[in-house]
PDB file of N, CA and C in Angstrom:
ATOM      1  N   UNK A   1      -4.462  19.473   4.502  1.00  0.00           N
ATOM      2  CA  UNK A   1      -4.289  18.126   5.021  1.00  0.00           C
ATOM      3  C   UNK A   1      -4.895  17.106   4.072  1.00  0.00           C
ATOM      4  N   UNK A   2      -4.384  15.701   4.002  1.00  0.00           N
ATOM      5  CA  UNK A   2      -4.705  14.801   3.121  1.00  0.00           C
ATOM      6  C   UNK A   2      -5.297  13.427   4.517  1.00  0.00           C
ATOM      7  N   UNK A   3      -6.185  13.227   3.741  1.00  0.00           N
ATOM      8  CA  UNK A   3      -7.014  11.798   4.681  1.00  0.00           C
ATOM      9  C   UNK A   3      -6.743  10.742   3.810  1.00  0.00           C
ATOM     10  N   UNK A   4      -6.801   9.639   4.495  1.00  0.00           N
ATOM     11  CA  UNK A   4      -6.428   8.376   3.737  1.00  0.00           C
ATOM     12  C   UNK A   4      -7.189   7.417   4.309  1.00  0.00           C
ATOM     13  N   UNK A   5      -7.665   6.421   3.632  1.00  0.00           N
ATOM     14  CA  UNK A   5      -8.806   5.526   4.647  1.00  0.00           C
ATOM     15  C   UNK A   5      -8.240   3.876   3.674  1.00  0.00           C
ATOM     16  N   UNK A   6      -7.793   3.085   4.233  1.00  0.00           N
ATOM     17  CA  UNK A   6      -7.459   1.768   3.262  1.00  0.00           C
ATOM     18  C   UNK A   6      -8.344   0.964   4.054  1.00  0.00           C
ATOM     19  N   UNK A   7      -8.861   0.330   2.713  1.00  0.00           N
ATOM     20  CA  UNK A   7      -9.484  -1.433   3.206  1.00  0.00           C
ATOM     21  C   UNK A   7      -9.230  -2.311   2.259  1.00  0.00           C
ATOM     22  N   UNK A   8      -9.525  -3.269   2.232  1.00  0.00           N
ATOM     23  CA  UNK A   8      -9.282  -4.897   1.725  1.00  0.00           C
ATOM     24  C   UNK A   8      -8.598  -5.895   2.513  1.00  0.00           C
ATOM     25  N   UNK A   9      -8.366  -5.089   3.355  1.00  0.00           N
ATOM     26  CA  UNK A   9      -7.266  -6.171   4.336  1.00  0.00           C
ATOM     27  C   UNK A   9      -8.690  -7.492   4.998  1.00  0.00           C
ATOM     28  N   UNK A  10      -7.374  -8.762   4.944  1.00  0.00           N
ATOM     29  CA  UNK A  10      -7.924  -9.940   5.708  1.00  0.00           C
ATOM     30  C   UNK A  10      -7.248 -10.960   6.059  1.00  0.00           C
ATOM     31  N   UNK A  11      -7.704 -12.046   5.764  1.00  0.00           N
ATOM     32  CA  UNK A  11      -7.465 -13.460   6.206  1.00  0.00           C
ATOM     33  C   UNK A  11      -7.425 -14.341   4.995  1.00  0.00           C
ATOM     34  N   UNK A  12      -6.286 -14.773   4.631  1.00  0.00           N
ATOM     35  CA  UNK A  12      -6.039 -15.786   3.238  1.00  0.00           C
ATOM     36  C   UNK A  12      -4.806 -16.587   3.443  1.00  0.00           C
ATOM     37  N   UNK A  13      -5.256 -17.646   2.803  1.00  0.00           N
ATOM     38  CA  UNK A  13      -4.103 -18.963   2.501  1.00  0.00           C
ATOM     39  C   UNK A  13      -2.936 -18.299   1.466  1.00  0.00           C
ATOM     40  N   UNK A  14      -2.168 -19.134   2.349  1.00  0.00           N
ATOM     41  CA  UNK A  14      -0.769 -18.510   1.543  1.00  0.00           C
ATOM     42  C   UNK A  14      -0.854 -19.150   0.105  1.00  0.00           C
ATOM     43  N   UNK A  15      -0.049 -18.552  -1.045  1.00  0.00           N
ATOM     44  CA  UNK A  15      -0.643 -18.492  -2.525  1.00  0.00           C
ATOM     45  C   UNK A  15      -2.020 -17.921  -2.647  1.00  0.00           C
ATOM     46  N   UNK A  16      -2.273 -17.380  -1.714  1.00  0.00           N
ATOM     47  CA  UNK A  16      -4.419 -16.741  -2.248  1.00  0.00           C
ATOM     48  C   UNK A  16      -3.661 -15.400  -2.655  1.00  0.00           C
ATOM     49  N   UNK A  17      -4.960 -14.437  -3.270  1.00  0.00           N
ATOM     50  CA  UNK A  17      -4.867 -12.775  -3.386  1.00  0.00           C
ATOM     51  C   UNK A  17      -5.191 -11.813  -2.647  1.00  0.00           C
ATOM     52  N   UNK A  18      -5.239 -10.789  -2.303  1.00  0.00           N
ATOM     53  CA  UNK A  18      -6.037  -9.857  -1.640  1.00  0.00           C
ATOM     54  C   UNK A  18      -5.821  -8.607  -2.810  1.00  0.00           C
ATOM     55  N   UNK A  19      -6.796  -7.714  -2.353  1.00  0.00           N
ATOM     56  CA  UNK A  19      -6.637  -6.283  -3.143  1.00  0.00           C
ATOM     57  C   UNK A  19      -6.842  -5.276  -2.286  1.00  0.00           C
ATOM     58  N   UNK A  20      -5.973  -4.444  -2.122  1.00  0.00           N
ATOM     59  CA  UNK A  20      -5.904  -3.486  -0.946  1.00  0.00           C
ATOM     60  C   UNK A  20      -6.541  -2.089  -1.547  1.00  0.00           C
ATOM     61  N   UNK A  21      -7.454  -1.326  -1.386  1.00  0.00           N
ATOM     62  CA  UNK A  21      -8.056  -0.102  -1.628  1.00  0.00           C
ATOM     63  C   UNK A  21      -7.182   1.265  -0.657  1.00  0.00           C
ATOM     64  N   UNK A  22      -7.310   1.875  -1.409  1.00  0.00           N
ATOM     65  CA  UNK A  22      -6.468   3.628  -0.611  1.00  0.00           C
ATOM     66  C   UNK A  22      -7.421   4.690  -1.294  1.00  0.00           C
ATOM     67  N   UNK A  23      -8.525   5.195  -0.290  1.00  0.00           N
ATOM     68  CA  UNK A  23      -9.416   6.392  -0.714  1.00  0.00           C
ATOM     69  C   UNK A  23      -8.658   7.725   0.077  1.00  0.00           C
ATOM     70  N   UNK A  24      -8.557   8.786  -0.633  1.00  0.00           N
ATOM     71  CA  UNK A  24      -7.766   9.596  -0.447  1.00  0.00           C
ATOM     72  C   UNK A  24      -9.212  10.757  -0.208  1.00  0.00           C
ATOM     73  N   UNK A  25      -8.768  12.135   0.771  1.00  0.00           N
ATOM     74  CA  UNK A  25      -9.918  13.251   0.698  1.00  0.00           C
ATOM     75  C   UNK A  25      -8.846  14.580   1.401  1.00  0.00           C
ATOM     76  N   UNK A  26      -9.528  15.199   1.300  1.00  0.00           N
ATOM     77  CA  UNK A  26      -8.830  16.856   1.457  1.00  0.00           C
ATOM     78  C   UNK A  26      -8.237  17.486   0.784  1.00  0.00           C
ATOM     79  N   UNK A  27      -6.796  17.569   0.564  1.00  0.00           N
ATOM     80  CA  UNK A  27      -6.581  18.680  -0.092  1.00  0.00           C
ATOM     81  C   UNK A  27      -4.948  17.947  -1.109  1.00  0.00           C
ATOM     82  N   UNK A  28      -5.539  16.545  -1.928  1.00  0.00           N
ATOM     83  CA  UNK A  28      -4.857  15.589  -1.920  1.00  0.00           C
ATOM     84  C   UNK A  28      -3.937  16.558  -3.055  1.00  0.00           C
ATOM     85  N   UNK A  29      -4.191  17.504  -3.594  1.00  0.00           N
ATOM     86  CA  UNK A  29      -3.387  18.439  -4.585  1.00  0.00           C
ATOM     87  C   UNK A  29      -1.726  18.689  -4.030  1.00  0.00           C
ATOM     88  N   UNK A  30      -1.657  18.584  -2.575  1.00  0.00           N
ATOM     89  CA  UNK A  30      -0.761  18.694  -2.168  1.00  0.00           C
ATOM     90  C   UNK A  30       0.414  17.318  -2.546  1.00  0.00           C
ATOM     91  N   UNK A  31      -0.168  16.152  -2.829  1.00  0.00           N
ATOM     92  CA  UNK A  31       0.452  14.951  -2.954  1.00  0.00           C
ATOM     93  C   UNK A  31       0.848  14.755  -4.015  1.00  0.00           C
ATOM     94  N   UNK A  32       1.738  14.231  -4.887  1.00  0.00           N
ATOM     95  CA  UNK A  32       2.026  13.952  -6.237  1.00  0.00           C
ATOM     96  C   UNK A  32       1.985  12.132  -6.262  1.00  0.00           C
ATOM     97  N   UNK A  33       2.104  11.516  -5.014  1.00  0.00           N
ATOM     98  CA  UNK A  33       2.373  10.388  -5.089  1.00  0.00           C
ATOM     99  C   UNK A  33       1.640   9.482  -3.642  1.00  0.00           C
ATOM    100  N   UNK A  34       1.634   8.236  -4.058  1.00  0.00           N
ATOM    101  CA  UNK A  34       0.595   7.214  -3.077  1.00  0.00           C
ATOM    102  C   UNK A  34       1.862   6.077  -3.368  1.00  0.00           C
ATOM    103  N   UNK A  35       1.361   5.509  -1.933  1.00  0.00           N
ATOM    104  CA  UNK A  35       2.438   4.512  -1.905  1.00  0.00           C
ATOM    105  C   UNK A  35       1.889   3.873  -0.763  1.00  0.00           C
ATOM    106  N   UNK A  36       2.403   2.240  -0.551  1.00  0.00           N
ATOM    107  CA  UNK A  36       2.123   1.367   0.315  1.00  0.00           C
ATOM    108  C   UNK A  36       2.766   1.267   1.310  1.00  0.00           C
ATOM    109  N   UNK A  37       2.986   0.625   2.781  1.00  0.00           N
ATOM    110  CA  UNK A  37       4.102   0.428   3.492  1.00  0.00           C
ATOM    111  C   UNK A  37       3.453  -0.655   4.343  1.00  0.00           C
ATOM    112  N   UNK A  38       4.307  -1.640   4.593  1.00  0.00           N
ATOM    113  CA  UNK A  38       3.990  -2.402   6.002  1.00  0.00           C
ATOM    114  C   UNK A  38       4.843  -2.276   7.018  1.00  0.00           C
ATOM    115  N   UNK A  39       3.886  -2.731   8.242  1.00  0.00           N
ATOM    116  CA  UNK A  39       4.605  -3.134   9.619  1.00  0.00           C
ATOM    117  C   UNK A  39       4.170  -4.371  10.078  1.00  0.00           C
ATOM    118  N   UNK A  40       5.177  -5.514  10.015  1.00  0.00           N
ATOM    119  CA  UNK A  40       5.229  -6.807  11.036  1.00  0.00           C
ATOM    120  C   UNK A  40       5.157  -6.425  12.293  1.00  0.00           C
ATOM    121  N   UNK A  41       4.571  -7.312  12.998  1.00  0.00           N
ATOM    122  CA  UNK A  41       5.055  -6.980  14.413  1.00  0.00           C
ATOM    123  C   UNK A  41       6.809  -7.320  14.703  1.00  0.00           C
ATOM    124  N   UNK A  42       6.898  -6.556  15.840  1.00  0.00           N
ATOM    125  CA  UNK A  42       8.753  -6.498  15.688  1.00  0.00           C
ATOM    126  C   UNK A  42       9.363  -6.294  14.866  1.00  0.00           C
ATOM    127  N   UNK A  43       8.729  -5.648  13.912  1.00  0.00           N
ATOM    128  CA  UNK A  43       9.869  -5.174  12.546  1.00  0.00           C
ATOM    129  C   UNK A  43       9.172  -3.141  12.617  1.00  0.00           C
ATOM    130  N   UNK A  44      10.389  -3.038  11.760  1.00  0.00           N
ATOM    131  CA  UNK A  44       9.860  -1.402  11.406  1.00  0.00           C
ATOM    132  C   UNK A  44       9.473  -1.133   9.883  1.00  0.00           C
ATOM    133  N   UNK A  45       8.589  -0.222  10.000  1.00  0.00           N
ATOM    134  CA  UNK A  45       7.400  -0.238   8.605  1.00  0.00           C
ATOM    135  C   UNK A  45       8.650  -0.555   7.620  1.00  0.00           C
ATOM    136  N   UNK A  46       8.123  -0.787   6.412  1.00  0.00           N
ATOM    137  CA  UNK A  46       8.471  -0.807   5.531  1.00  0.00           C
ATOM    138  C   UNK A  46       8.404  -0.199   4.389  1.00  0.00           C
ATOM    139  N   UNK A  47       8.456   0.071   2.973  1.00  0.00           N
ATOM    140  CA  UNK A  47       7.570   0.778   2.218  1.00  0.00           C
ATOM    141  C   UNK A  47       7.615  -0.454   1.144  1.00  0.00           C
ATOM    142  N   UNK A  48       6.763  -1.002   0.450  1.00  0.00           N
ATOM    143  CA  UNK A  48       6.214  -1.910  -0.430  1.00  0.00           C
ATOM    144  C   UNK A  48       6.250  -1.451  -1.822  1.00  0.00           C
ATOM    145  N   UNK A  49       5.598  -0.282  -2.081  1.00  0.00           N
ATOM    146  CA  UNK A  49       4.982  -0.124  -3.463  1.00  0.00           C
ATOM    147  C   UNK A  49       4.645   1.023  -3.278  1.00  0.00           C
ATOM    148  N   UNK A  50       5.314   2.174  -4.211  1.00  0.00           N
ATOM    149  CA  UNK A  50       4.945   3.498  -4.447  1.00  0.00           C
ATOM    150  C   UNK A  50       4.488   3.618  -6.361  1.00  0.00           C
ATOM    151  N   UNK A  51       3.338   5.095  -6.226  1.00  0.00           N
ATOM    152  CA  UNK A  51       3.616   5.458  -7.674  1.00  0.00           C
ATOM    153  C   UNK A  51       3.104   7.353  -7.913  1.00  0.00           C
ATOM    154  N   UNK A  52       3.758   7.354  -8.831  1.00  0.00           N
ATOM    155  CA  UNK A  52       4.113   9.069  -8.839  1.00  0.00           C
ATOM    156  C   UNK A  52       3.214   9.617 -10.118  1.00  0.00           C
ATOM    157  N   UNK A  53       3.215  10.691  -9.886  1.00  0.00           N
ATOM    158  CA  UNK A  53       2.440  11.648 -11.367  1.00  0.00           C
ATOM    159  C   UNK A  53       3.513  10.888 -12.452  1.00  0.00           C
ATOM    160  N   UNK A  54       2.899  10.658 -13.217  1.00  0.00           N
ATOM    161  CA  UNK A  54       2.867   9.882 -14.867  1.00  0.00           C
ATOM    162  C   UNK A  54       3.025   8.570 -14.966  1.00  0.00           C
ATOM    163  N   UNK A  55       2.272   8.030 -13.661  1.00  0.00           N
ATOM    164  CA  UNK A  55       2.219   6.320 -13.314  1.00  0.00           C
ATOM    165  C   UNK A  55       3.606   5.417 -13.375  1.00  0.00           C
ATOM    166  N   UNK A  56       4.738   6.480 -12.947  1.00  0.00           N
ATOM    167  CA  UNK A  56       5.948   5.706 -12.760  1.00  0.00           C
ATOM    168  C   UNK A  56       5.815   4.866 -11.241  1.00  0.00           C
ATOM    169  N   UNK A  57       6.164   3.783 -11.504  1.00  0.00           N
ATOM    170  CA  UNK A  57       5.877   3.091  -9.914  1.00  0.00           C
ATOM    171  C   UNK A  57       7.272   2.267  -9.182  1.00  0.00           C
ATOM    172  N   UNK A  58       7.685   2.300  -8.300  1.00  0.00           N
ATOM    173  CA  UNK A  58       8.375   1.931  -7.198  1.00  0.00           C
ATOM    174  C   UNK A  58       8.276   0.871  -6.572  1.00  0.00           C
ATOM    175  N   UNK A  59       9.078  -0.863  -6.514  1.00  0.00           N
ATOM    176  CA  UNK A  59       8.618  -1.856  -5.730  1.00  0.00           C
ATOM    177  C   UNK A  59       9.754  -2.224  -5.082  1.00  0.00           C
ATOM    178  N   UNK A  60       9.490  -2.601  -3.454  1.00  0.00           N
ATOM    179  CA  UNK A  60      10.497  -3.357  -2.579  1.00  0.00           C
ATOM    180  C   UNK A  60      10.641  -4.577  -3.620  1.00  0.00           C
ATOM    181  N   UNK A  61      12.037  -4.989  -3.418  1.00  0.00           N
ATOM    182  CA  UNK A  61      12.235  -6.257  -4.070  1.00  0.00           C
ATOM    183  C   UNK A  61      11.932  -7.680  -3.381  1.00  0.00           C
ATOM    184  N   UNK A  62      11.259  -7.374  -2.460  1.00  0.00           N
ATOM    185  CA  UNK A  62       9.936  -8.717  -1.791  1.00  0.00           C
ATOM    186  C   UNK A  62       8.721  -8.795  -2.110  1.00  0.00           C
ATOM    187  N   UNK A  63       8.658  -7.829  -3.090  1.00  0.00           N
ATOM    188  CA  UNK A  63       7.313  -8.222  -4.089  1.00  0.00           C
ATOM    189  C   UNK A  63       6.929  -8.279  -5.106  1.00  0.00           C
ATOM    190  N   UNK A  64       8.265  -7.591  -5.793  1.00  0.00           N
ATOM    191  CA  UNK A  64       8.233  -7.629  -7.083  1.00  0.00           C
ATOM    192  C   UNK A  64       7.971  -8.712  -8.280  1.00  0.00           C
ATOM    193  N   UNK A  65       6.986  -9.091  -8.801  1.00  0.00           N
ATOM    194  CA  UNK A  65       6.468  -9.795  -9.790  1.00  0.00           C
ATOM    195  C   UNK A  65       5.372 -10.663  -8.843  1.00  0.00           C
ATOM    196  N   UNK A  66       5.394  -9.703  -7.637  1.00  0.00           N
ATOM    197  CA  UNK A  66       3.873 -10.856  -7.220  1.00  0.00           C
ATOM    198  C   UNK A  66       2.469  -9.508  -6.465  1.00  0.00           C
ATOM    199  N   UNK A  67       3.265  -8.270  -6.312  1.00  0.00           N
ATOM    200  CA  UNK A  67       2.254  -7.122  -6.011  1.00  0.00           C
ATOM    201  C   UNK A  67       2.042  -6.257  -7.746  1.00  0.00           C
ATOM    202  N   UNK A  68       1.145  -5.933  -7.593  1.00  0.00           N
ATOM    203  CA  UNK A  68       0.710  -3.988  -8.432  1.00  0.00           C
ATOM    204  C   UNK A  68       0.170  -3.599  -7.810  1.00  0.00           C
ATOM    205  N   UNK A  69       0.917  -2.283  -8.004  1.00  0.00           N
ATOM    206  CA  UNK A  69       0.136  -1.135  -7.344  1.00  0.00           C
ATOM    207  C   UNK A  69      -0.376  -0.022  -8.516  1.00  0.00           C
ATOM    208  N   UNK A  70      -1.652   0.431  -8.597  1.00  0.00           N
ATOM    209  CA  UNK A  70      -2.322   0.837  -9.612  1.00  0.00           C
ATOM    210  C   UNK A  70      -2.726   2.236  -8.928  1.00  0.00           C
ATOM    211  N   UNK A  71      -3.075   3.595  -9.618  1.00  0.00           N
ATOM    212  CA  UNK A  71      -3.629   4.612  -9.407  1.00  0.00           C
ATOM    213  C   UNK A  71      -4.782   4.966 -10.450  1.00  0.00           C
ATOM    214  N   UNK A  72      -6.126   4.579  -9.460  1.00  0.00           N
ATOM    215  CA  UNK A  72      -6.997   4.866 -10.376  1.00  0.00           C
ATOM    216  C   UNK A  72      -7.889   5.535 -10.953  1.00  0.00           C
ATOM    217  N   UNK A  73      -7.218   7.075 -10.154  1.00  0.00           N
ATOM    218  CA  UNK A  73      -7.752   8.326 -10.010  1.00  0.00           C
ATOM    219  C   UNK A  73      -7.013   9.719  -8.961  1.00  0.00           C
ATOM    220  N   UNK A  74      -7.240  10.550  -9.215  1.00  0.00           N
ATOM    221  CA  UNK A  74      -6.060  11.251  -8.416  1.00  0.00           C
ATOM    222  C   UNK A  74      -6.409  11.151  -6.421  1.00  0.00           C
ATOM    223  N   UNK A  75      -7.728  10.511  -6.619  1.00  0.00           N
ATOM    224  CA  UNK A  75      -8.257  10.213  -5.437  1.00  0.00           C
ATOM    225  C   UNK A  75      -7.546   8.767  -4.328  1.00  0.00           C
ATOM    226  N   UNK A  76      -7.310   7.826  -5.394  1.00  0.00           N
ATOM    227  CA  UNK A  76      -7.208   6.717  -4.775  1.00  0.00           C
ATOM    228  C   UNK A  76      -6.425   5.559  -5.190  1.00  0.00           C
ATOM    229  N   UNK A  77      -5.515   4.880  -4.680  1.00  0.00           N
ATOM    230  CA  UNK A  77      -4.459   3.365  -4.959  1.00  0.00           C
ATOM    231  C   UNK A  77      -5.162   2.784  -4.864  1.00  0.00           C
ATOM    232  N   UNK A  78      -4.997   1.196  -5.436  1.00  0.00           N
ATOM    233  CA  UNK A  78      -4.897  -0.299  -4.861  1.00  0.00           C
ATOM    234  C   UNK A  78      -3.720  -0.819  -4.788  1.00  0.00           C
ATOM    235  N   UNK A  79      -3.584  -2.205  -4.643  1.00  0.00           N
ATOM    236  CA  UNK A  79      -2.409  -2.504  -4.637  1.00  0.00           C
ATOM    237  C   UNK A  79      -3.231  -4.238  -4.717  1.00  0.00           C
ATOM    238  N   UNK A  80      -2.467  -4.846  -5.551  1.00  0.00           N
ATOM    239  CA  UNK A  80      -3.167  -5.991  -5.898  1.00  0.00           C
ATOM    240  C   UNK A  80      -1.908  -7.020  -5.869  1.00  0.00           C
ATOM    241  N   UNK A  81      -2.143  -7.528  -4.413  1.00  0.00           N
ATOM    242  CA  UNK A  81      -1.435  -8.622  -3.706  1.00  0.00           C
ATOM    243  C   UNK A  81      -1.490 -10.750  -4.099  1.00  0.00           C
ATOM    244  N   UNK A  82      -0.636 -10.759  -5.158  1.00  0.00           N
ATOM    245  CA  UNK A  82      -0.501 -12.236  -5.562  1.00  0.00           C
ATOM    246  C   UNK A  82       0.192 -12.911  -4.871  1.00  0.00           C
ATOM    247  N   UNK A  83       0.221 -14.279  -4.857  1.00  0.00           N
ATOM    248  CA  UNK A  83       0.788 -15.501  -4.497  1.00  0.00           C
ATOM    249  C   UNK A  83       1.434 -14.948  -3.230  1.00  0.00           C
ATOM    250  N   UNK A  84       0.632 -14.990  -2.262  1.00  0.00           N
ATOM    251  CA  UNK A  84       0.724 -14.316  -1.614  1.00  0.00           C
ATOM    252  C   UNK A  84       1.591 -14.883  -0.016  1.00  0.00           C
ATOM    253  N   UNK A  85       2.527 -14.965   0.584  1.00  0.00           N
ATOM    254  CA  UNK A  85       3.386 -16.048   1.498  1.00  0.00           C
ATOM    255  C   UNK A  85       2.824 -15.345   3.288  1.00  0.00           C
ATOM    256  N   UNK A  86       3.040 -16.130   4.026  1.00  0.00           N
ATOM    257  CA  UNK A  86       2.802 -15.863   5.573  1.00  0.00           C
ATOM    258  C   UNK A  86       3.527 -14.948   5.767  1.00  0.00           C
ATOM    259  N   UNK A  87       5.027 -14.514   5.313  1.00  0.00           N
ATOM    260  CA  UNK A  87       6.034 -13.312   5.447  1.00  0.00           C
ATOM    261  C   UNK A  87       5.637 -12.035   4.993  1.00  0.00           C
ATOM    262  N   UNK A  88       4.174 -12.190   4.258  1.00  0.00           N
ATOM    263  CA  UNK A  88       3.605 -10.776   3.866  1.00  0.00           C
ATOM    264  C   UNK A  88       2.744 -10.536   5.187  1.00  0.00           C
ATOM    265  N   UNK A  89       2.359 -10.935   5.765  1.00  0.00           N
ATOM    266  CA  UNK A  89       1.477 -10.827   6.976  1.00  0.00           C
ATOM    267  C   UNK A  89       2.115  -9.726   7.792  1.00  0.00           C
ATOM    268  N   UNK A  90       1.230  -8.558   8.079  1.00  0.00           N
ATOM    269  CA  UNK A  90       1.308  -7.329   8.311  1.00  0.00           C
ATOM    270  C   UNK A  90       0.383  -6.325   8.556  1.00  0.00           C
ATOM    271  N   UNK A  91       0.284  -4.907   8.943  1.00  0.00           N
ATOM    272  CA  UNK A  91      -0.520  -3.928   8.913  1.00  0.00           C
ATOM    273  C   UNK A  91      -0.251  -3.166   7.667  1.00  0.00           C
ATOM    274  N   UNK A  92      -0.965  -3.242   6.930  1.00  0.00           N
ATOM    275  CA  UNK A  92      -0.499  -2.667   5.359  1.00  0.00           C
ATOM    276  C   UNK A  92      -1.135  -1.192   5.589  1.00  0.00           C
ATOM    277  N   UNK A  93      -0.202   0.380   5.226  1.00  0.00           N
ATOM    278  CA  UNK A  93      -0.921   1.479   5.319  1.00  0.00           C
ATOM    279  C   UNK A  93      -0.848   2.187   3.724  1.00  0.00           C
ATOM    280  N   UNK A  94      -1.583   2.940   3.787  1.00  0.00           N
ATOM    281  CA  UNK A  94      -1.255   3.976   2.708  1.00  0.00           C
ATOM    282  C   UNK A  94      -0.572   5.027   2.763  1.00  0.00           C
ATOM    283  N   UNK A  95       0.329   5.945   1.889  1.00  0.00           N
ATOM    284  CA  UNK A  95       0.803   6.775   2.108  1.00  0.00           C
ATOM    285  C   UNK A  95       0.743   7.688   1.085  1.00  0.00           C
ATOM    286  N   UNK A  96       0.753   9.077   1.447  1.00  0.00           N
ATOM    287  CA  UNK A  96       0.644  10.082   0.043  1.00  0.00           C
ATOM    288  C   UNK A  96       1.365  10.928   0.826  1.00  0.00           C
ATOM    289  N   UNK A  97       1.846  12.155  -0.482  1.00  0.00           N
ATOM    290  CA  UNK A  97       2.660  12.944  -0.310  1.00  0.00           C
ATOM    291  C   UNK A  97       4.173  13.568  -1.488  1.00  0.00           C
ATOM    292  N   UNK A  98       4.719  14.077  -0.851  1.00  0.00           N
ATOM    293  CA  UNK A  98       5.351  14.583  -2.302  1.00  0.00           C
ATOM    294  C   UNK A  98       6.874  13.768  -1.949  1.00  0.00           C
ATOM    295  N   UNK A  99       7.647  13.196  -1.041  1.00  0.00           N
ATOM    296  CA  UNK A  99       8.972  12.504  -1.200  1.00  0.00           C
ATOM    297  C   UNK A  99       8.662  11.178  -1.884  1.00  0.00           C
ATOM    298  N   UNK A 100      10.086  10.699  -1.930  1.00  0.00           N
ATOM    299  CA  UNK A 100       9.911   9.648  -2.672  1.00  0.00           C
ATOM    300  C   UNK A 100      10.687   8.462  -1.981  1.00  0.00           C
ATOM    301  N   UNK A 101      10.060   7.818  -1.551  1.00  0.00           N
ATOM    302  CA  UNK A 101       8.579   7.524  -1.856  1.00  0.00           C
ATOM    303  C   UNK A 101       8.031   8.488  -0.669  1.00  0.00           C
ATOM    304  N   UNK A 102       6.286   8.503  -0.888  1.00  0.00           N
ATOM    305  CA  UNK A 102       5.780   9.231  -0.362  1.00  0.00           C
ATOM    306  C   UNK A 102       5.864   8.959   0.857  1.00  0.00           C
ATOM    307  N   UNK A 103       5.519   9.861   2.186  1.00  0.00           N
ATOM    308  CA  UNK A 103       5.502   9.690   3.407  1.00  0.00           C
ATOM    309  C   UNK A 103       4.861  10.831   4.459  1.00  0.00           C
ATOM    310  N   UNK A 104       4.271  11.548   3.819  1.00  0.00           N
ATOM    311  CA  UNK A 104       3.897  13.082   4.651  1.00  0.00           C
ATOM    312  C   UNK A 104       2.087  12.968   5.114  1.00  0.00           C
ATOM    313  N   UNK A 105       1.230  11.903   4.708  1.00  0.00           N
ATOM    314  CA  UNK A 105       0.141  11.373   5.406  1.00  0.00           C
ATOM    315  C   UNK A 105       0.026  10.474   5.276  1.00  0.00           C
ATOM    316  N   UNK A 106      -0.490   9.617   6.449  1.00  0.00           N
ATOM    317  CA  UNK A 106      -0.782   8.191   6.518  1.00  0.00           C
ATOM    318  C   UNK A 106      -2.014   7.552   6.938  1.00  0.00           C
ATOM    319  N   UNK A 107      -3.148   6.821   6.198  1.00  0.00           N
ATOM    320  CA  UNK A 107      -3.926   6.235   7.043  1.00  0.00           C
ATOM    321  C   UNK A 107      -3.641   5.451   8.224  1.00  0.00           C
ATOM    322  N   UNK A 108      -4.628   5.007   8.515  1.00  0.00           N
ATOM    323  CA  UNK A 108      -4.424   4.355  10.017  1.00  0.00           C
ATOM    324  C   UNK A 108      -3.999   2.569   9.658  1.00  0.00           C
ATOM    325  N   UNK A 109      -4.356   1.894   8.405  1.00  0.00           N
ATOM    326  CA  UNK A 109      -3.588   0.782   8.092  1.00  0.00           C
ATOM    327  C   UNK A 109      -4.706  -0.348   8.352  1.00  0.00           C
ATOM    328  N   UNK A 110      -4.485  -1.719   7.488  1.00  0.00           N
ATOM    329  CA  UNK A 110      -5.335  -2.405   7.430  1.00  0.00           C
ATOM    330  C   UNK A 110      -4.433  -3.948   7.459  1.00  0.00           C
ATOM    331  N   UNK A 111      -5.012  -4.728   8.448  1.00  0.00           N
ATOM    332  CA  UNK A 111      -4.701  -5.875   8.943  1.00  0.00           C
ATOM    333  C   UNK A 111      -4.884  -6.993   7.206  1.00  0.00           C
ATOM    334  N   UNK A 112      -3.404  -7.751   7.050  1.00  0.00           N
ATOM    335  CA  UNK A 112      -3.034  -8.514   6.410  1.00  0.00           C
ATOM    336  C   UNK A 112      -2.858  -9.427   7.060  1.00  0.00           C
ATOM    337  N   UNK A 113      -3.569 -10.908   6.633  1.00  0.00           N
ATOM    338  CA  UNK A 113      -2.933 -11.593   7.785  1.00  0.00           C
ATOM    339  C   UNK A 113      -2.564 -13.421   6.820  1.00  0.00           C
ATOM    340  N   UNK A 114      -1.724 -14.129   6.621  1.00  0.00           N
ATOM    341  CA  UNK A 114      -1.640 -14.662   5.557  1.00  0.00           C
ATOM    342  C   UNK A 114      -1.093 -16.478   6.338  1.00  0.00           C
ATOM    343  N   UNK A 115      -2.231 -17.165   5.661  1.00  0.00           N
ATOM    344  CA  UNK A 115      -1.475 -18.327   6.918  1.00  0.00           C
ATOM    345  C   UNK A 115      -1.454 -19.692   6.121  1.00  0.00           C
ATOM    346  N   UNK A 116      -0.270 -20.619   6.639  1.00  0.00           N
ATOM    347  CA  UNK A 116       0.557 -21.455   5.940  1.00  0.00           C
ATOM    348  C   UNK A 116      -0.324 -22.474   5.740  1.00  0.00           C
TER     349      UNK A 116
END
């Protein structure tokens, strides 16, 4: 089994940054890949930002040129959230695992909350 624990989540003006952390533990050998996902309320998750063994990375095209998502150890993501709009406002989770994008463990997710 793989554990996942994310923080950085908060409260910021739209155009501010956040940086989202993903600490990974157990038996993360099983995973080849970490990846992001949100859920709005009334919407269904999403996936944001994945990246795979040899730092190839994956972006929804609603964030592209304003998220990275970085791997900075076989332990753990960030994901480093720019110019940042109220439509990102969400429960941001982590995800690891071997599909693509990943999806086979999930932390429990960290409150984004982004206001006009």
């Amino acid at each position: 089994q793989v554990q996942l624990v994310e923080s950085g989540g908060g409260l910021v003006q739209a155009g501010g940054s956040l940086r989202l952390s993903c600490k990974t533990s157990g038996d993360i050998y099983l995973a080849n890949a970490l990846g992001w996902y949100r859920q709005a309320p009334g919407k269904q998750r999403e996936m944001v930002a994945a990246i795979f063994s040899g730092q190839t990375t994956e972006y929804a095209d609603f964030v592209k040129g304003r998220f990275t998502i970085s791997r900075n150890s076989t332990r753990s993501t960030d994901l480093q959230m720019n110019s940042l709009k109220p439509e990102d406002t969400a429960v941001y989770y982590c995800a690891a695992g071997w599909s693509t994008p990943p999806n086979e463990f999930w932390g429990r997710g960290t409150q984004v909350t982004v206001s006009s």
